[in-house]
N, C-alpha and C. Protein backbone atom coordinates (compact mmCIF):
# COMPACT_ATOMS: atom_id res chain seq x y z
N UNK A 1 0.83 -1.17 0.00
CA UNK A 1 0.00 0.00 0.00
C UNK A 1 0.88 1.25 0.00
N UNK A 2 0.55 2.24 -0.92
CA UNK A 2 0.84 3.43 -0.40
C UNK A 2 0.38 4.16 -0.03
N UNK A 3 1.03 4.78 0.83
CA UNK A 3 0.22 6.19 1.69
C UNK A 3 0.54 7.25 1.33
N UNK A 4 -0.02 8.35 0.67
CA UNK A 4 0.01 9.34 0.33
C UNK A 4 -0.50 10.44 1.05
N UNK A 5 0.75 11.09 1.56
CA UNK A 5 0.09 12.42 2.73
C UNK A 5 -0.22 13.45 2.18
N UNK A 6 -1.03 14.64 2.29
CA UNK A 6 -1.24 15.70 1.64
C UNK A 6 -1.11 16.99 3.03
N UNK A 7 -0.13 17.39 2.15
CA UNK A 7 -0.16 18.87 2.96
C UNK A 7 -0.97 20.01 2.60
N UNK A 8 -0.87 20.59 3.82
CA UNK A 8 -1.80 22.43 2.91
C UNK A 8 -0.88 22.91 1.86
N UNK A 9 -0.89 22.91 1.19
CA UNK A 9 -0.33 23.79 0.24
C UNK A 9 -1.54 23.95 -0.85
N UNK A 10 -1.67 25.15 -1.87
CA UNK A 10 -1.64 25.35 -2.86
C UNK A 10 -2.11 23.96 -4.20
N UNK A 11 -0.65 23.20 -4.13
CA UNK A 11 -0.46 22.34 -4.60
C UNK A 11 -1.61 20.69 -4.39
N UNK A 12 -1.84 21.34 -3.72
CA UNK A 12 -2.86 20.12 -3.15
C UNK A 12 -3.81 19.93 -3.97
N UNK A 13 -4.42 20.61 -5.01
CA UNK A 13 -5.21 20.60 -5.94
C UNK A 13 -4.92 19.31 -7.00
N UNK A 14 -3.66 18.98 -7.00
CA UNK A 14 -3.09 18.03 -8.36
C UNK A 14 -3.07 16.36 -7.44
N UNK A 15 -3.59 16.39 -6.23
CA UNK A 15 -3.61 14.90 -5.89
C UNK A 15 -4.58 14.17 -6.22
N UNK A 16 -5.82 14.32 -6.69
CA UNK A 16 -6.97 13.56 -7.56
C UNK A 16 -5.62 13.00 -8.78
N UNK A 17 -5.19 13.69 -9.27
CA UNK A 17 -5.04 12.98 -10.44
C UNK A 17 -3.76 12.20 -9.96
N UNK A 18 -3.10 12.85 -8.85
CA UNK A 18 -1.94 11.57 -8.51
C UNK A 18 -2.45 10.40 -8.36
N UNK A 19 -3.27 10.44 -7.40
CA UNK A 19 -3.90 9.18 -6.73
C UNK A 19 -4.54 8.56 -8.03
N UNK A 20 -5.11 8.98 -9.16
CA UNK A 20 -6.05 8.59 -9.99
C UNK A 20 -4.53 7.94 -10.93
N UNK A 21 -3.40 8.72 -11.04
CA UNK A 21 -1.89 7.85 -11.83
C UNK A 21 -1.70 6.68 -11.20
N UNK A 22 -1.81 6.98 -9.77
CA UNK A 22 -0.82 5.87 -8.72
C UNK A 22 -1.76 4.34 -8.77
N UNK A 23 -3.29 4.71 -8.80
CA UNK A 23 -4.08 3.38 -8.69
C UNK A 23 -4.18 3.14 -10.42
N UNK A 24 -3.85 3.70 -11.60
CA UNK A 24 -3.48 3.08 -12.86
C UNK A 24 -2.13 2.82 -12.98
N UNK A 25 -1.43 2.78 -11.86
CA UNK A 25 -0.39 1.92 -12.16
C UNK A 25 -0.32 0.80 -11.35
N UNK A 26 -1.49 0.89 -10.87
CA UNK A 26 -1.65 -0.76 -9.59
C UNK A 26 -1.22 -0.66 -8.26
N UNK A 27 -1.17 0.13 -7.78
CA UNK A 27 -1.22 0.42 -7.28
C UNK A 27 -2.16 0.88 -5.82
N UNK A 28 -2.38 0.19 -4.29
CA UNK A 28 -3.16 0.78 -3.82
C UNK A 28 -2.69 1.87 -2.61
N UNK A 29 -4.01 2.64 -2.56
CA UNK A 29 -3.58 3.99 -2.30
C UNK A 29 -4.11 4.36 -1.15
N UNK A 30 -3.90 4.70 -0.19
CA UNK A 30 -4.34 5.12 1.12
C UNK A 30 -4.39 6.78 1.51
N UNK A 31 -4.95 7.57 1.87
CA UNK A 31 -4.67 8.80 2.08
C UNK A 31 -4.73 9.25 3.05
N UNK A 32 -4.12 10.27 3.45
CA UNK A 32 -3.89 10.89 5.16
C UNK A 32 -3.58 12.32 4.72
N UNK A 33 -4.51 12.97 4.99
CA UNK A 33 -4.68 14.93 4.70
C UNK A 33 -4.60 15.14 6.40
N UNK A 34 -3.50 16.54 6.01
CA UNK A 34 -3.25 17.43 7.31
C UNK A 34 -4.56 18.05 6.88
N UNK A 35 -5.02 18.91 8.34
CA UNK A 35 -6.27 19.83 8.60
C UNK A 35 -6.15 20.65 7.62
N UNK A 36 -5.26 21.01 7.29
CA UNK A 36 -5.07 22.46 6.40
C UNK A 36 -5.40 22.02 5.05
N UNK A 37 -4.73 20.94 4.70
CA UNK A 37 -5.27 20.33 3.03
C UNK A 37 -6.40 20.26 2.97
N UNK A 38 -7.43 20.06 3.62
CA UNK A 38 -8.95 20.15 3.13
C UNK A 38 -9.32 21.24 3.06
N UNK A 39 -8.56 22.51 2.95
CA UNK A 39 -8.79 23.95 2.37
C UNK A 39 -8.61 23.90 0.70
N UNK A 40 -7.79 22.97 0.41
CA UNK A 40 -7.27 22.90 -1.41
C UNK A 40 -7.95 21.49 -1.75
N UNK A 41 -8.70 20.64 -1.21
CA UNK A 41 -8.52 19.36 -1.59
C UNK A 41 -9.74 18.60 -0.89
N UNK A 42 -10.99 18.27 -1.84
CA UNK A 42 -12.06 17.41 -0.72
C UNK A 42 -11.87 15.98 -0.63
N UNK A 43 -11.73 15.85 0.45
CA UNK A 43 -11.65 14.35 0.61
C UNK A 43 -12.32 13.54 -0.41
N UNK A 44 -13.77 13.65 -0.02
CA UNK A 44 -14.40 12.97 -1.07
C UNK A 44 -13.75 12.84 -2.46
N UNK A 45 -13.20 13.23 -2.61
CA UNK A 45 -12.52 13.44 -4.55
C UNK A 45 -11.78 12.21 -4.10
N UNK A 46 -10.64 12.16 -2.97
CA UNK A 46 -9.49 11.09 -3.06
C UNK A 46 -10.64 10.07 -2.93
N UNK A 47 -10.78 9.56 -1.65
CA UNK A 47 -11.75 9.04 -1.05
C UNK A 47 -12.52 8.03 -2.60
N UNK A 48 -13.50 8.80 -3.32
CA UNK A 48 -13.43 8.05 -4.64
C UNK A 48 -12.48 7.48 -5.77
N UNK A 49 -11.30 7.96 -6.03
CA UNK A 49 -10.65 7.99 -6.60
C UNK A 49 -9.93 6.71 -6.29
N UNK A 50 -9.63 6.87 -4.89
CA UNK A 50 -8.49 5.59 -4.48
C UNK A 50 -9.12 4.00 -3.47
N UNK A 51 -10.51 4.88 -3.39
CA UNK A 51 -11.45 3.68 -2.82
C UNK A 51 -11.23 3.79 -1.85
N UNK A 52 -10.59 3.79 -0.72
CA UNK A 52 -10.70 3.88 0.69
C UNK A 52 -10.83 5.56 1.15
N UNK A 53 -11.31 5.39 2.77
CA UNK A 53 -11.67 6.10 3.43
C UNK A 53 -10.65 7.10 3.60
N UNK A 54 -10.97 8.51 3.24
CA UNK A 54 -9.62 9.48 3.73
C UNK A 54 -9.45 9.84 5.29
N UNK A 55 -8.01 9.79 6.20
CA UNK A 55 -8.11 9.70 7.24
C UNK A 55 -7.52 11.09 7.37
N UNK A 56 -7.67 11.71 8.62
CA UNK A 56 -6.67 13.24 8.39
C UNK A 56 -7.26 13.98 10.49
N UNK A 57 -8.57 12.78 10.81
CA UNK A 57 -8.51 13.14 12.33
C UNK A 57 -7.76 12.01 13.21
N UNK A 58 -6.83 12.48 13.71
CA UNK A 58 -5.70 11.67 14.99
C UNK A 58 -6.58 10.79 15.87
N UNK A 59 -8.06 11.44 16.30
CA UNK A 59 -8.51 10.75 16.90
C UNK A 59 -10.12 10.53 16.31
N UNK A 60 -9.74 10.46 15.38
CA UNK A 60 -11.64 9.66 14.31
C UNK A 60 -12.10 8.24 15.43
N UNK A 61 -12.74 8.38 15.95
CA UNK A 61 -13.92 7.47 16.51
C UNK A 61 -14.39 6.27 15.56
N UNK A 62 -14.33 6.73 14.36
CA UNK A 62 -14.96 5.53 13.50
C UNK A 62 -13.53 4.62 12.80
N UNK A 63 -12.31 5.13 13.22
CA UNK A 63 -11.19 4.01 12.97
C UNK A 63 -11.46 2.81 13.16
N UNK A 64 -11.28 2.37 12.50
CA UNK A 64 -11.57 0.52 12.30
C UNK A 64 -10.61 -0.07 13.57
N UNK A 65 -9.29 0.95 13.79
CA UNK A 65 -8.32 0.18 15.09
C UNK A 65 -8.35 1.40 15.91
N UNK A 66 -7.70 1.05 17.25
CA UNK A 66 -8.27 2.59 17.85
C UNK A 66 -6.44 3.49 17.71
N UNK A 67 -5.65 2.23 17.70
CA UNK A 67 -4.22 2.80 16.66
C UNK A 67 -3.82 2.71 15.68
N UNK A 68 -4.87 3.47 15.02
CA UNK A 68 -4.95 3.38 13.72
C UNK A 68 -3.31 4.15 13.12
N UNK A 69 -3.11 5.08 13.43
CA UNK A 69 -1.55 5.49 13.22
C UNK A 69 -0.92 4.32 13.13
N UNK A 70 -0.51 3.56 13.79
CA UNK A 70 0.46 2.35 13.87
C UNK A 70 0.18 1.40 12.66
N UNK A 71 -1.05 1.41 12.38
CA UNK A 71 -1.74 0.06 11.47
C UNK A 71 -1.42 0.53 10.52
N UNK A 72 -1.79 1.85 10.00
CA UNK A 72 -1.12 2.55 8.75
C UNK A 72 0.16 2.49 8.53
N UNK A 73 1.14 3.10 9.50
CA UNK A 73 2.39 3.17 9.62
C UNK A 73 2.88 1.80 9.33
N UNK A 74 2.53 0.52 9.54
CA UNK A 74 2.68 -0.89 9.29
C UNK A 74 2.61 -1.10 7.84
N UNK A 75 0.99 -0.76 7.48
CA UNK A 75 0.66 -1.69 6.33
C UNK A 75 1.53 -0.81 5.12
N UNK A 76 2.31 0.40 5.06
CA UNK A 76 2.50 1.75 4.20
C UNK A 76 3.61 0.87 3.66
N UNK A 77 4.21 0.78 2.03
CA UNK A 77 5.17 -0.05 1.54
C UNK A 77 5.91 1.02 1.35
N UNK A 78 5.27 2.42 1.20
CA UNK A 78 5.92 3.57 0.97
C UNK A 78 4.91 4.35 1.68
N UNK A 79 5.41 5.72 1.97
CA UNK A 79 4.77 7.07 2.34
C UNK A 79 5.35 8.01 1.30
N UNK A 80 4.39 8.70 0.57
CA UNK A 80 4.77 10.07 -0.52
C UNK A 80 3.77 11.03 -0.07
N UNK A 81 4.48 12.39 0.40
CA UNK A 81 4.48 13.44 0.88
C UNK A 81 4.25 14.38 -0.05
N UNK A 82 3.42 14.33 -0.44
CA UNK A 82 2.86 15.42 -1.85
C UNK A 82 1.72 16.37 -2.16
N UNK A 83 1.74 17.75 -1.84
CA UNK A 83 2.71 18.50 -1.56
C UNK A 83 3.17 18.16 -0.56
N UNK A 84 4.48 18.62 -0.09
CA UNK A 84 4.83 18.54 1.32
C UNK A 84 5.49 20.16 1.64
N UNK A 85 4.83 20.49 2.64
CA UNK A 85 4.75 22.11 3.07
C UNK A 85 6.11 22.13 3.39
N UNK A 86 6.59 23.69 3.80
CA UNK A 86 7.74 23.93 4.69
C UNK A 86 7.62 23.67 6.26
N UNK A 87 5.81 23.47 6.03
CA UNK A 87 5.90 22.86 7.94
C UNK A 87 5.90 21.95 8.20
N UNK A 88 5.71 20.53 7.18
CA UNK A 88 5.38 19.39 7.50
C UNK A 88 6.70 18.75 7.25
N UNK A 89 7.35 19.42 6.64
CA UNK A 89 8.98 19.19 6.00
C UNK A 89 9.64 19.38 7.23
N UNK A 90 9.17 21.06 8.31
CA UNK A 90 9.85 21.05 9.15
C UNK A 90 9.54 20.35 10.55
N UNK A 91 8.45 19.54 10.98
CA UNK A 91 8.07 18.83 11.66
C UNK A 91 8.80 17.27 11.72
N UNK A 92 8.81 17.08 10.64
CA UNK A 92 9.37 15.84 10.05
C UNK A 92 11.08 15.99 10.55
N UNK A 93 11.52 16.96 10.47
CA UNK A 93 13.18 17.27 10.63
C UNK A 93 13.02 16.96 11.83
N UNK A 94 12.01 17.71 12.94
CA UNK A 94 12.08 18.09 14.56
C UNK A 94 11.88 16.97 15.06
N UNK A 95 11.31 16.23 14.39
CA UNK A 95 10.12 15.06 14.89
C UNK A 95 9.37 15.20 15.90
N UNK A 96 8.10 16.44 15.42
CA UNK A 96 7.12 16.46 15.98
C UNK A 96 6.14 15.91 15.17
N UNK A 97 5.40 15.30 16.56
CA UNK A 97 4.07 14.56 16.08
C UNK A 97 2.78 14.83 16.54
N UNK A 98 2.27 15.98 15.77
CA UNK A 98 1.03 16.71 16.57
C UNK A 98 0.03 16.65 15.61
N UNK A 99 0.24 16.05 14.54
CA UNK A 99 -1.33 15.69 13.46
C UNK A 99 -0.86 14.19 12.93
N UNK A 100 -1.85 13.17 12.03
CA UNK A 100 -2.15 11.79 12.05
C UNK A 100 -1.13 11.81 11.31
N UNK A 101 -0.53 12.76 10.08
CA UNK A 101 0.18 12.78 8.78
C UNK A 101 1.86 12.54 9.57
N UNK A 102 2.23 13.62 9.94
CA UNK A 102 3.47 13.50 11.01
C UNK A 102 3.73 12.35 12.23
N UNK A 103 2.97 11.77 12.88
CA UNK A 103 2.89 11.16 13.91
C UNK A 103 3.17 9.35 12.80
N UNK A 104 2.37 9.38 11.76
CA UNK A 104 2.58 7.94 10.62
C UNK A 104 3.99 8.20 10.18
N UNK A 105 4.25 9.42 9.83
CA UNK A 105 5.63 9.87 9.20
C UNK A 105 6.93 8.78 10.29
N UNK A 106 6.35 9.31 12.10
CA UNK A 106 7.41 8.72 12.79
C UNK A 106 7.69 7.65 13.23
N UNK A 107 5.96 7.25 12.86
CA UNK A 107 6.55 5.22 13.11
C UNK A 107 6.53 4.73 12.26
N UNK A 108 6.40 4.95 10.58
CA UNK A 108 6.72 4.07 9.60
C UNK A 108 8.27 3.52 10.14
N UNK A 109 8.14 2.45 9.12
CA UNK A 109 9.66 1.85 8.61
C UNK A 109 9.96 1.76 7.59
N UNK A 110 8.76 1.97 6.70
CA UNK A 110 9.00 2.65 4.90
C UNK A 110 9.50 3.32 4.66
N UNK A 111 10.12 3.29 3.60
CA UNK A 111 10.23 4.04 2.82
C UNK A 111 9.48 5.69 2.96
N UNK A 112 10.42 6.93 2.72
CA UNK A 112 9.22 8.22 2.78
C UNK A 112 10.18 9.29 1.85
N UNK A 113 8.96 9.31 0.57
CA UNK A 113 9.57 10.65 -0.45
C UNK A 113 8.70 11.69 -0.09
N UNK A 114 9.56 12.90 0.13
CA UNK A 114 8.55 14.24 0.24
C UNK A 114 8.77 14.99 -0.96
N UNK A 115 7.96 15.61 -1.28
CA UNK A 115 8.10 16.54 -2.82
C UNK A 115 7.59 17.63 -2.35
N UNK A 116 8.16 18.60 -2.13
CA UNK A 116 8.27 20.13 -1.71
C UNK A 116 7.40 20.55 -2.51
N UNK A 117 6.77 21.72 -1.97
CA UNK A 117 6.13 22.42 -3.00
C UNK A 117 5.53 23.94 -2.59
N UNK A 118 6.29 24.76 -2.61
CA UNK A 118 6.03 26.38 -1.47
C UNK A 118 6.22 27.27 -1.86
N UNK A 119 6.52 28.35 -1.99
CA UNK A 119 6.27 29.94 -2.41
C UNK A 119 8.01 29.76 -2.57
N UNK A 120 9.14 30.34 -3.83
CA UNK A 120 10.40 30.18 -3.60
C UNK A 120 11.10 30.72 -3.13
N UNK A 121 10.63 31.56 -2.01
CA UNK A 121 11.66 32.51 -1.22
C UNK A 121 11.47 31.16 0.05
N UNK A 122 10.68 30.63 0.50
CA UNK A 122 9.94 29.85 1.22
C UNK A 122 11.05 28.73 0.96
N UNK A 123 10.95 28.00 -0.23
CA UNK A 123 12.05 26.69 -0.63
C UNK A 123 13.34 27.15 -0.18
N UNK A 124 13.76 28.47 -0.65
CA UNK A 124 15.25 28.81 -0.54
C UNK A 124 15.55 29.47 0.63
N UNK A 125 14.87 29.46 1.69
CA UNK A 125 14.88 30.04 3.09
C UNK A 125 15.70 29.04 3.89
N UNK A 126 17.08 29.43 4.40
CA UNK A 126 18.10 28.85 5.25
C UNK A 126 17.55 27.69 6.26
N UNK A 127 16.52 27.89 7.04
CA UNK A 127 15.82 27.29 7.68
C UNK A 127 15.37 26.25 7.22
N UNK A 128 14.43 26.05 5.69
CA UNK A 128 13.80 25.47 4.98
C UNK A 128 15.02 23.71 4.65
N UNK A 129 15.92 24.85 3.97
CA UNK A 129 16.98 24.21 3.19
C UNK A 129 17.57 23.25 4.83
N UNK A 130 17.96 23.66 5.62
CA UNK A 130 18.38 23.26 6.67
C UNK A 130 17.45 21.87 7.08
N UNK A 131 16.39 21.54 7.03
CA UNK A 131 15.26 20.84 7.60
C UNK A 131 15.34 20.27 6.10
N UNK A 132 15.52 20.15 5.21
CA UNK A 132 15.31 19.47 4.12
C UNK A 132 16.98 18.64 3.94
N UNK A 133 17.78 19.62 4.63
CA UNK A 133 18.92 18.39 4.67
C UNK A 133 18.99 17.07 5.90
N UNK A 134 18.18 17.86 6.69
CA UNK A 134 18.44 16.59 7.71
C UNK A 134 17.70 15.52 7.58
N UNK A 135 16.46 15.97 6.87
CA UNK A 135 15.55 14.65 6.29
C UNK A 135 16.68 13.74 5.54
N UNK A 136 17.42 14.69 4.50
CA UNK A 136 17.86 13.70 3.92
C UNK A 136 19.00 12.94 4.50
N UNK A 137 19.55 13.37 5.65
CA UNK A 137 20.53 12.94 6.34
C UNK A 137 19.72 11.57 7.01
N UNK A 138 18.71 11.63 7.32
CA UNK A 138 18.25 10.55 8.01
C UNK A 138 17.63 9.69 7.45
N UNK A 139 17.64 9.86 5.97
CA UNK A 139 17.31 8.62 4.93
C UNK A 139 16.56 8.73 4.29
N UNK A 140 15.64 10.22 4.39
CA UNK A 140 14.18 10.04 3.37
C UNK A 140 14.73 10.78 2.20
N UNK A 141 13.78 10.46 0.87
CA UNK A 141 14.06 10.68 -0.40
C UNK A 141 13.40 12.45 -0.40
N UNK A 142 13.77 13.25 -0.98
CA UNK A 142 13.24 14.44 -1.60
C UNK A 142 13.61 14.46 -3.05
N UNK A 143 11.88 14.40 -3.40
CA UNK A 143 12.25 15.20 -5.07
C UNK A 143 12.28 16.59 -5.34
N UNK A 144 13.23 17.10 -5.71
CA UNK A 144 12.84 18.76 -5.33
C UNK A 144 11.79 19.20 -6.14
N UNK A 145 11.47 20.44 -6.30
CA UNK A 145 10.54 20.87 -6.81
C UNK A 145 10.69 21.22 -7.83
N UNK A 146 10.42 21.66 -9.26
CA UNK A 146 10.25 22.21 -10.27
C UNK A 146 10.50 23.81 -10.23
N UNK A 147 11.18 24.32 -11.26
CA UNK A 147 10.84 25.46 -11.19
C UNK A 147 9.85 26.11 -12.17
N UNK A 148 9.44 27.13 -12.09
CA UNK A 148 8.49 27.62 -13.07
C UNK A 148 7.91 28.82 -12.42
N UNK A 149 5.97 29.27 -13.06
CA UNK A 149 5.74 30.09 -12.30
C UNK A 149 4.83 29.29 -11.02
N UNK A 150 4.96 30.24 -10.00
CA UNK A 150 4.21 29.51 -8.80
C UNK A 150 2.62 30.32 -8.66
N UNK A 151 1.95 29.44 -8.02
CA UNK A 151 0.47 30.03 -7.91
C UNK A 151 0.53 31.63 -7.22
N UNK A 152 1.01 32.16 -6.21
CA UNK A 152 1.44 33.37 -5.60
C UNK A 152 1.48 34.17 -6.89
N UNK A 153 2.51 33.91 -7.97
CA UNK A 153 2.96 34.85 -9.48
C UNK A 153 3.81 34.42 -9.05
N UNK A 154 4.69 34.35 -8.43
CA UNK A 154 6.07 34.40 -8.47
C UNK A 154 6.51 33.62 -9.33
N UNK A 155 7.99 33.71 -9.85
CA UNK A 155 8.61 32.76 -10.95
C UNK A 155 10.03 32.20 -9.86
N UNK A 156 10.65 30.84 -10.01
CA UNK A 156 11.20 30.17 -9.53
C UNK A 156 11.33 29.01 -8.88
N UNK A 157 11.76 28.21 -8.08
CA UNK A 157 11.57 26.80 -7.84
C UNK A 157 11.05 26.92 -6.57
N UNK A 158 9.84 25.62 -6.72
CA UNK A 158 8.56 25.73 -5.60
C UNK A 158 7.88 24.40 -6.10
N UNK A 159 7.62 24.80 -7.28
CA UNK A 159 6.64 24.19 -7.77
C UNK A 159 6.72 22.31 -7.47
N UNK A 160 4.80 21.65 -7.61
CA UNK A 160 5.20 20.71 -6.98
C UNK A 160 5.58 19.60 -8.38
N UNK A 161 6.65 18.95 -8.39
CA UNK A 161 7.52 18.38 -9.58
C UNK A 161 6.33 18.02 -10.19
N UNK A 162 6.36 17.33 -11.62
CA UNK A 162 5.44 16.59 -12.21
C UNK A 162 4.93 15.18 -11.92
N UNK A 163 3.71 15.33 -11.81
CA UNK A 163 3.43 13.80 -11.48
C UNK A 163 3.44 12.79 -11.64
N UNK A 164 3.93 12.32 -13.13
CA UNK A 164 4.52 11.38 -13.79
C UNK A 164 5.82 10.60 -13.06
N UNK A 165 7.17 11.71 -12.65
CA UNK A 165 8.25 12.16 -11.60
C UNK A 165 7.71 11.56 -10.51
N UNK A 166 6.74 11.87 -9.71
CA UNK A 166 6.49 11.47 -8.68
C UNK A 166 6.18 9.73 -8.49
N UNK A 167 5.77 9.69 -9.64
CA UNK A 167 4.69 8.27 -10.20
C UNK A 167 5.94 7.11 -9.93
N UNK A 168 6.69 7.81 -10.58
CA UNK A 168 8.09 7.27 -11.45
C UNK A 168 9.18 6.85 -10.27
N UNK A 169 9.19 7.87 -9.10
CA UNK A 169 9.50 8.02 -8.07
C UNK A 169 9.07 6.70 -7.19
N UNK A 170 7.98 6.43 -6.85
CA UNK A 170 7.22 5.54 -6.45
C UNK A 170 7.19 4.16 -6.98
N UNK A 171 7.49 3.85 -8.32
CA UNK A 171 7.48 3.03 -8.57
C UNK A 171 8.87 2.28 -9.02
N UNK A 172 10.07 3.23 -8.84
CA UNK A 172 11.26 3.08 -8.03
C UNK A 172 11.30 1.94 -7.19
N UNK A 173 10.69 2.34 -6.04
CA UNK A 173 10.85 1.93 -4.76
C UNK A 173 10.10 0.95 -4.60
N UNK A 174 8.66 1.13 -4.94
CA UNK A 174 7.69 0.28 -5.01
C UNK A 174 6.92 -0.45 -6.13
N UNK A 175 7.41 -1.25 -6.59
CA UNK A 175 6.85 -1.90 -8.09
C UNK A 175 5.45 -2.31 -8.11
N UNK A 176 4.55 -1.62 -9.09
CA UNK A 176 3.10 -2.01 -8.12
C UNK A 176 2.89 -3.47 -9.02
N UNK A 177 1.69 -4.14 -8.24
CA UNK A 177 1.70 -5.34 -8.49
C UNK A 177 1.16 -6.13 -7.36
């Protein structure tokens, strides 16, 4: 299974059609939205798309396990982080675990690609860059971002890579099947 986290960003708009790539490549698909992504992104869209239930409350009552974090974090062959904010990027560095998305992030044993995707003063902010090296110091994959123009106007690298890239990314690691 993969688990596909969604951050607030912007970018959050282009995960219907990830999830809709990732389950035509055989893929099955699980989803876990931070609070903030259901500002860019209705559940219901994934939710149909990938067939299971979108999870995104820490403590949902109607979890099938009542640690459900752990069961996820178990069954995940991979975790892809797409968008993945400058906060969830920087949570992930700190290892804080204060929403369902971050808290799966810290007990997987999968595999975990994050694909950035933020305003580019935001990407290229010392801090940013700093928290994106220690991820990678501690083993997780980053695809960086694309450059181009970003939703803000701005022109430069932010953008969230192409999804094909991401697809491609994933199936790297995880051969579906």
């Amino acid at each position: 299974m993969i688990l596909l986290g969604i951050s607030g960003g912007i970018a959050a708009y282009k995960t219907p059609e990830l999830v809709r790539l990732l389950v035509k490549a055989g893929h099955d698909v699980q989803v876990v939205m931070t609070e903030a992504a259901h500002h860019f992104v209705a559940p219901l869209v994934l939710q149909t798309l990938s067939g299971h239930t979108v999870r995104a409350d820490f403590f949902a009552t109607e979890a099938e396990h009542s640690c459900s974090h752990i069961a996820l974090a178990d069954a995940a062959q991979l975790v892809l982080v797409a968008p993945a904010t400058a906060n969830i990027v920087a949570k992930v560095a700190h290892g804080l675990c204060d929403d369902l998305l971050s808290t799966i992030i810290n007990a997987t044993k999968a595999p975990v690609i994050f694909a950035p995707a933020m305003n580019t003063n935001m990407w290229h902010n010392p801090i940013t860059q700093r928290n994106v090296a220690t991820l990678t110091s501690l083993g997780y994959t980053i695809v960086p971002p694309d450059h181009g123009t970003l939703a803000c106007g701005y022109e430069g690298d932010g953008r969230l890579p192409a999804l094909e890239i991401l697809v491609d990314a994933v199936q790297r690691r995880v051969p579906a099947g």
